[in-house]
N, C-alpha and C. Protein backbone atom coordinates (compact mmCIF):
# COMPACT_ATOMS: atom_id res chain seq x y z
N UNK A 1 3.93 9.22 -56.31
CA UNK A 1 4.30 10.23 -55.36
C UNK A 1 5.09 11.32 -56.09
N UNK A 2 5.13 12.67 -55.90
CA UNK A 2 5.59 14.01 -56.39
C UNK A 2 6.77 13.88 -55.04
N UNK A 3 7.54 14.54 -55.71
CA UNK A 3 8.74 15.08 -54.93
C UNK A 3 9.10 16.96 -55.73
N UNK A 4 9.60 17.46 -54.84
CA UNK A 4 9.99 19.07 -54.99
C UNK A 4 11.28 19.46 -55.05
N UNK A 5 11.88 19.89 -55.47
CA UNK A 5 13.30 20.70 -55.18
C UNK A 5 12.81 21.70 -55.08
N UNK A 6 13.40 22.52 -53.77
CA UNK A 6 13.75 24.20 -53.82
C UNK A 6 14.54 24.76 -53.49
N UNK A 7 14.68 25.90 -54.23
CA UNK A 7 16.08 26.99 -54.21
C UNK A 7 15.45 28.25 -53.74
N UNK A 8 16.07 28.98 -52.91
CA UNK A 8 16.27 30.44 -53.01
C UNK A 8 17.19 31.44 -53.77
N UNK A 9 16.87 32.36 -54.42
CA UNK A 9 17.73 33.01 -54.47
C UNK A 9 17.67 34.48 -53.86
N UNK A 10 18.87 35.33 -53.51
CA UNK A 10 18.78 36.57 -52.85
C UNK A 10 18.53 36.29 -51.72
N UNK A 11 18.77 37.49 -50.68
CA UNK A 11 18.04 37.64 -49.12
C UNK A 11 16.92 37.66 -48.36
N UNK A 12 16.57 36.91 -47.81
CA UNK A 12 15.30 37.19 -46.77
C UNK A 12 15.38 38.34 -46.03
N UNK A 13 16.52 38.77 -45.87
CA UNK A 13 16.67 39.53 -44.10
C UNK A 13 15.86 41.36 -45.01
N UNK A 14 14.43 41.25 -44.17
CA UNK A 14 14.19 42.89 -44.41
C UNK A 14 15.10 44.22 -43.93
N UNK A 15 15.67 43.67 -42.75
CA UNK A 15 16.46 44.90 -41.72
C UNK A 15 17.45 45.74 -43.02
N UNK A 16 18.43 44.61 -43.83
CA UNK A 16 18.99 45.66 -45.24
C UNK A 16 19.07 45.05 -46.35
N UNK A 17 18.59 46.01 -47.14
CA UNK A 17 17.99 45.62 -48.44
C UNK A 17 18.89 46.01 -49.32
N UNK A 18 19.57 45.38 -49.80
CA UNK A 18 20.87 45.39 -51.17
C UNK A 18 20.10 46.21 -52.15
N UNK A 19 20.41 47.00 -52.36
CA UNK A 19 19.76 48.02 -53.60
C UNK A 19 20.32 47.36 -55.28
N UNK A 20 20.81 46.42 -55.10
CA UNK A 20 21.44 46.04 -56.40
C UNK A 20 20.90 44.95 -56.23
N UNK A 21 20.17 44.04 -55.50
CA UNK A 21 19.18 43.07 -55.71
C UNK A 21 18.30 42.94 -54.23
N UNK A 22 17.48 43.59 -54.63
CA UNK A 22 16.44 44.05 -53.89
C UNK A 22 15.17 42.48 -53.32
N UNK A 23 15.62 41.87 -54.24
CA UNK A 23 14.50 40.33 -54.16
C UNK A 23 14.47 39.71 -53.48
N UNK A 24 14.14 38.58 -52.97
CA UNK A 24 13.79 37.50 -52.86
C UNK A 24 13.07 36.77 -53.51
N UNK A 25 13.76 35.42 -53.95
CA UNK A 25 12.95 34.49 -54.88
C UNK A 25 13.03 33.27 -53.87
N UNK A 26 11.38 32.52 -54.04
CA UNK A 26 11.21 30.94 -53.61
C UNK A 26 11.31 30.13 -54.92
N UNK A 27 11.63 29.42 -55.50
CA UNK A 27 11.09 28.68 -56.73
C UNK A 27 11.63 27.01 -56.24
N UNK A 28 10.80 26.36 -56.98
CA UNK A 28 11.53 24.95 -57.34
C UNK A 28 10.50 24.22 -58.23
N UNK A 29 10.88 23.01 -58.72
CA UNK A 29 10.34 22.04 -59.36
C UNK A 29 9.67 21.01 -59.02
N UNK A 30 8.57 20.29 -59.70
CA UNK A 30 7.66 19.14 -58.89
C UNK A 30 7.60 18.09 -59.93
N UNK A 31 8.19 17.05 -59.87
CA UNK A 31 7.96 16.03 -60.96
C UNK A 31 7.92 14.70 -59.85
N UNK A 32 7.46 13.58 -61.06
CA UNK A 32 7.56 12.03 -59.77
C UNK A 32 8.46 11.90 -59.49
N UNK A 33 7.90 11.19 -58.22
CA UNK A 33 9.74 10.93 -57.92
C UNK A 33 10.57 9.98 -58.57
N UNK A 34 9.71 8.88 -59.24
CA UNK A 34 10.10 7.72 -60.01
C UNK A 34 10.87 8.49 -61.28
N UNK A 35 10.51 9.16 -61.76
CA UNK A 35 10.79 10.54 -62.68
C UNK A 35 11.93 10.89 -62.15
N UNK A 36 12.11 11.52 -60.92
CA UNK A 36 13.59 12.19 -60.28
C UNK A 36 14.64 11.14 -60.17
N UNK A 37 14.25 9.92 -59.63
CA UNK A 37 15.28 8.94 -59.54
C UNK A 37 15.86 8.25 -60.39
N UNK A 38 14.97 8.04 -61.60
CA UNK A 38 15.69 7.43 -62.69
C UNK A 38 15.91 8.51 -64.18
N UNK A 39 14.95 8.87 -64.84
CA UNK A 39 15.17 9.13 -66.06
C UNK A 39 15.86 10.99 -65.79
N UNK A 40 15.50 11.50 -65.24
CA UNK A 40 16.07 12.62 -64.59
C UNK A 40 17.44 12.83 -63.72
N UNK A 41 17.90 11.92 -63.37
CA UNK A 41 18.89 11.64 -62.83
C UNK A 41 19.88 11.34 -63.54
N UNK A 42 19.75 10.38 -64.76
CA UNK A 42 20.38 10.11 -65.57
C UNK A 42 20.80 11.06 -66.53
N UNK A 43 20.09 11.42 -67.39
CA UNK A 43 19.84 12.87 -67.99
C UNK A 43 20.70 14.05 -67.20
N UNK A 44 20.78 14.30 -66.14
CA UNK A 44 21.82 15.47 -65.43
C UNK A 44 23.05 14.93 -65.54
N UNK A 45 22.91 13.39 -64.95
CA UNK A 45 24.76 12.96 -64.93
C UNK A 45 25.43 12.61 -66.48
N UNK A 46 24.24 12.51 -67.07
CA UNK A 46 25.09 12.49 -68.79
C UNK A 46 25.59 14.22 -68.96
N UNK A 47 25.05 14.90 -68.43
CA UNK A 47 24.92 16.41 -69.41
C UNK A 47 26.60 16.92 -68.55
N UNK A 48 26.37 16.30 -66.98
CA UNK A 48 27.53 16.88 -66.23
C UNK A 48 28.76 16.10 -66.61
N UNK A 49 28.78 14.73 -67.45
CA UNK A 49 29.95 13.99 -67.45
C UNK A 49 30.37 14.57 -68.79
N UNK A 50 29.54 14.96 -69.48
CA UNK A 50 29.91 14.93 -71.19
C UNK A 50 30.58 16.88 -70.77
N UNK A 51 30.24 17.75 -69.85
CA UNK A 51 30.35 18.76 -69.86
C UNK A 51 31.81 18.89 -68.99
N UNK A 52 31.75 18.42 -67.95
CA UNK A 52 32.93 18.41 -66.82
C UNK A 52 33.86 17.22 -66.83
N UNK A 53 33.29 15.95 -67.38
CA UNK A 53 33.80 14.48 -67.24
C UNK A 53 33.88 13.90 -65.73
N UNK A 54 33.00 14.16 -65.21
CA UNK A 54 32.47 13.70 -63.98
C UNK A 54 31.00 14.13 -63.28
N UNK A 55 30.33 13.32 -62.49
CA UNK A 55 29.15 13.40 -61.91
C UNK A 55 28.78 14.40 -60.72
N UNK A 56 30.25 14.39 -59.93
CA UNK A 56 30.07 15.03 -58.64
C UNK A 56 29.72 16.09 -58.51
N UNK A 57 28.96 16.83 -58.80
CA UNK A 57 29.25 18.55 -59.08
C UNK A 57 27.94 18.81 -58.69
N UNK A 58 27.48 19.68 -58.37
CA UNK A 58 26.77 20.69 -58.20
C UNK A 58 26.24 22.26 -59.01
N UNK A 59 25.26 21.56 -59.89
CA UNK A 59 24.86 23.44 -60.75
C UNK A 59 24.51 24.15 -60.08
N UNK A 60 25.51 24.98 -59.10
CA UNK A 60 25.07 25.58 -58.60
C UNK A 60 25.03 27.51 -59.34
N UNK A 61 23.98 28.24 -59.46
CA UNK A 61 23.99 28.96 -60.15
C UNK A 61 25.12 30.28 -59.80
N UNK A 62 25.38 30.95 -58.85
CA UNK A 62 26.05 31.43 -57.91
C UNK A 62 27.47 31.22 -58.80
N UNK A 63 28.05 29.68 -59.25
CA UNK A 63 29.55 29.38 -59.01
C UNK A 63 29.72 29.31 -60.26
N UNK A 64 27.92 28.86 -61.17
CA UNK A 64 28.75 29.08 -62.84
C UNK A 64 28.27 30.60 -63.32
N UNK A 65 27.82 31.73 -62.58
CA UNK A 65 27.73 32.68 -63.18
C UNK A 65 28.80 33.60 -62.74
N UNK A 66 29.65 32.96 -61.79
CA UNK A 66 31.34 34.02 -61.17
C UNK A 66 32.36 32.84 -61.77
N UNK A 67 32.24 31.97 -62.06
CA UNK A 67 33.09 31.19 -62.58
C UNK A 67 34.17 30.76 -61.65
N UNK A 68 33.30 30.36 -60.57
CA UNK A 68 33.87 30.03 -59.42
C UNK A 68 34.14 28.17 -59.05
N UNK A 69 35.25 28.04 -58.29
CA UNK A 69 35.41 26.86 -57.83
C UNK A 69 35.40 26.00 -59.23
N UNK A 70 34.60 24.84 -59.62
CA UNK A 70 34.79 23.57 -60.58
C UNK A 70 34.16 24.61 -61.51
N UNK A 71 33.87 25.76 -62.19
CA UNK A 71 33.18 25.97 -63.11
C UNK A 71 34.30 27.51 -64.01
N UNK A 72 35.91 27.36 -63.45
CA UNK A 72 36.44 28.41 -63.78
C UNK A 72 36.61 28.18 -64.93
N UNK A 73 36.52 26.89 -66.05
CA UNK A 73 36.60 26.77 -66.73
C UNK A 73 36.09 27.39 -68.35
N UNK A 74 34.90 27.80 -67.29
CA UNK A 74 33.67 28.52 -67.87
C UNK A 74 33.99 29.78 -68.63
N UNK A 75 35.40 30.34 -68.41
CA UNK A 75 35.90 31.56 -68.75
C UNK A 75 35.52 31.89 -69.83
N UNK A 76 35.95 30.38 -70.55
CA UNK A 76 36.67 30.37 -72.19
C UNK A 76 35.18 30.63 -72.36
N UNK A 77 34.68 31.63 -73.32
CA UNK A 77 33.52 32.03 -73.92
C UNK A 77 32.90 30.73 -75.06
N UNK A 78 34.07 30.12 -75.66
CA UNK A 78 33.31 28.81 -76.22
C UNK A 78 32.75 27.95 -75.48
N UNK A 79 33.49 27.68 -74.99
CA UNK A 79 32.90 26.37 -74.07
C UNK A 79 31.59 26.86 -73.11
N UNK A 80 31.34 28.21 -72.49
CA UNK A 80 30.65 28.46 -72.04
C UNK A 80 29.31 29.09 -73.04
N UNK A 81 29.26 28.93 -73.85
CA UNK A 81 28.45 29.28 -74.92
C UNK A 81 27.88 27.74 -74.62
N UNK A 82 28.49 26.65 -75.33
CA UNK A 82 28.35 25.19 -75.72
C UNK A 82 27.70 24.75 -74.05
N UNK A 83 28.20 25.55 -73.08
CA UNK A 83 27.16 24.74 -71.52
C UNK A 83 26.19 25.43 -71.67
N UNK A 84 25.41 26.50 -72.01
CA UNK A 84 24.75 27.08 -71.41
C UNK A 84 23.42 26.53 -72.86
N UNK A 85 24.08 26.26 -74.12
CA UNK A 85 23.38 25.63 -74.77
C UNK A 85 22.66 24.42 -74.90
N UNK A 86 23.68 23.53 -74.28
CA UNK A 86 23.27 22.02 -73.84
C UNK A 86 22.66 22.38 -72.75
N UNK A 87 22.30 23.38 -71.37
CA UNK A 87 21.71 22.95 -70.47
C UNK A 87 20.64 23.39 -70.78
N UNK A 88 20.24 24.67 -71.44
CA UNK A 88 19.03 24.77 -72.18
C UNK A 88 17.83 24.07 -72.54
N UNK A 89 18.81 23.08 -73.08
CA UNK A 89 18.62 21.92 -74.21
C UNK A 89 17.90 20.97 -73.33
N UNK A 90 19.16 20.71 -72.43
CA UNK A 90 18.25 19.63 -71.51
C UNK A 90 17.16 20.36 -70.36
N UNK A 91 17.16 20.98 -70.12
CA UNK A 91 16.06 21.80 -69.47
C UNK A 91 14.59 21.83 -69.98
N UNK A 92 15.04 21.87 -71.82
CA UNK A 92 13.88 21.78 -72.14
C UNK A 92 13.26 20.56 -72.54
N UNK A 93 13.67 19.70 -72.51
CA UNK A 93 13.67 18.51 -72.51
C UNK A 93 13.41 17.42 -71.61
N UNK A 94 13.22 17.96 -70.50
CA UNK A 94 13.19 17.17 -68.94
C UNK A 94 11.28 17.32 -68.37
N UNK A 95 10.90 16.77 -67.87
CA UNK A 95 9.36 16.95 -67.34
C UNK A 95 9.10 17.04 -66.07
N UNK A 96 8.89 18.30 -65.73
CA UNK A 96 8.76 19.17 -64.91
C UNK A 96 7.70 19.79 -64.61
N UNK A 97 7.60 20.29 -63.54
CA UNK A 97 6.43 22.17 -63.52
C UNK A 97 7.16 22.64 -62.43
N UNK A 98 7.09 24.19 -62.72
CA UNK A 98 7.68 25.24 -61.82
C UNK A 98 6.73 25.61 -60.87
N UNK A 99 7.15 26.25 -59.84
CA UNK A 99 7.02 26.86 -58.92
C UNK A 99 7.08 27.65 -58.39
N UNK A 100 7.02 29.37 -58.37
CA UNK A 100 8.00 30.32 -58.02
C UNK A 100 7.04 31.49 -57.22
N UNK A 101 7.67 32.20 -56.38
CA UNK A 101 7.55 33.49 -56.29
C UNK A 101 8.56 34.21 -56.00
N UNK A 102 7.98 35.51 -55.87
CA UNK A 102 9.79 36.51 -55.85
C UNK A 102 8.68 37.68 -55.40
N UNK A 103 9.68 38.29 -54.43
CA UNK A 103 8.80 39.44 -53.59
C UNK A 103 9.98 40.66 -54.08
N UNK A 104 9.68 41.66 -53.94
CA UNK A 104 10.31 42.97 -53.99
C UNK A 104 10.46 43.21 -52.89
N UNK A 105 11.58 43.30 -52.15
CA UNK A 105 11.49 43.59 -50.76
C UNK A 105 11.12 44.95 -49.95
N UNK A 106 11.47 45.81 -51.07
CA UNK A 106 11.40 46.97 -50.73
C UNK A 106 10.06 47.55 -50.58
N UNK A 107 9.32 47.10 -51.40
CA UNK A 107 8.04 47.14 -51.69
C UNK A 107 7.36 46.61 -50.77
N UNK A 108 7.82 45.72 -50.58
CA UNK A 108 7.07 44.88 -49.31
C UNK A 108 6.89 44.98 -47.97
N UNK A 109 8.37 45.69 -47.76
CA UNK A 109 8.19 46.17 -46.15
C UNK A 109 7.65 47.77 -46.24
N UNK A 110 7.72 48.42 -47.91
CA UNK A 110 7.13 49.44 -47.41
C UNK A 110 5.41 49.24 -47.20
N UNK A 111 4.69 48.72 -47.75
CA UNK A 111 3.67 48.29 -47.92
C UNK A 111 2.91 47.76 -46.65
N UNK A 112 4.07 46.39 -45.84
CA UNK A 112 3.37 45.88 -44.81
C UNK A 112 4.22 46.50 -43.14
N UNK A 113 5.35 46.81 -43.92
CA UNK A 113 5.94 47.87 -42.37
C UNK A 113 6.52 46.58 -41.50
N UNK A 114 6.25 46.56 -40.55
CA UNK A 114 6.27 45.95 -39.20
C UNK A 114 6.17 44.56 -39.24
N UNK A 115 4.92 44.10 -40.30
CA UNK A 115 4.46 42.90 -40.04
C UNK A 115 4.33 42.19 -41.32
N UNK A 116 5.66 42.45 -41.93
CA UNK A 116 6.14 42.19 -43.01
C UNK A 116 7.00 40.94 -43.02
């Protein structure tokens, strides 16, 4: 059996369109689930314990790119060099396939108008 994660990023709402990110993105990932539950699972909580020294956390992209909440740590330019290298790392390393689209919004409602 396949299992999915998905994320959004940016706004759906056409009515106003942020001129400084104009997008909408769908994306996520499809691997087994036997895959998600064990060897993938493991693999994230090593990368988050050896990085934070705990499991609980959430990558959420949003909080480590403002250096917000559990990720203020992130300031220090070393250490945030050394996460963004190891997650790389394990990213590329993990077995996966993507998923994505991303609309231009602007484009889109000019294009379909109404029934957009």
């Amino acid at each position: 059996m396949k299992v999915m994660f998905l994320d959004e990023s940016g706004d759906h709402n056409l009515a106003v369109i942020d001129p400084q990110y104009p997008i909408f993105v769908l994306g996520g990932v499809i691997m087994d689930l036997e895959y998600a539950e064990g060897p993938l699972t493991t693999a994230l909580n090593d990368f988050k314990r050896e990085m934070f020294g705990y499991t609980d956390i959430v990558l959420h992209t949003a909080d480590i790119t403002r250096n917000r909440g559990r990720f203020e740590n992130l300031k220090d330019p070393a250490l945030r060099c050394r996460f963004y290298r190891r997650l790389n790392s394990l990213m590329g390393s993990l077995c996966y396939s993507v998923v994505a689209c991303a609309i231009r919004k602007d484009y889109h409602l000019g294009r379909y108008g109404v029934a957009a």
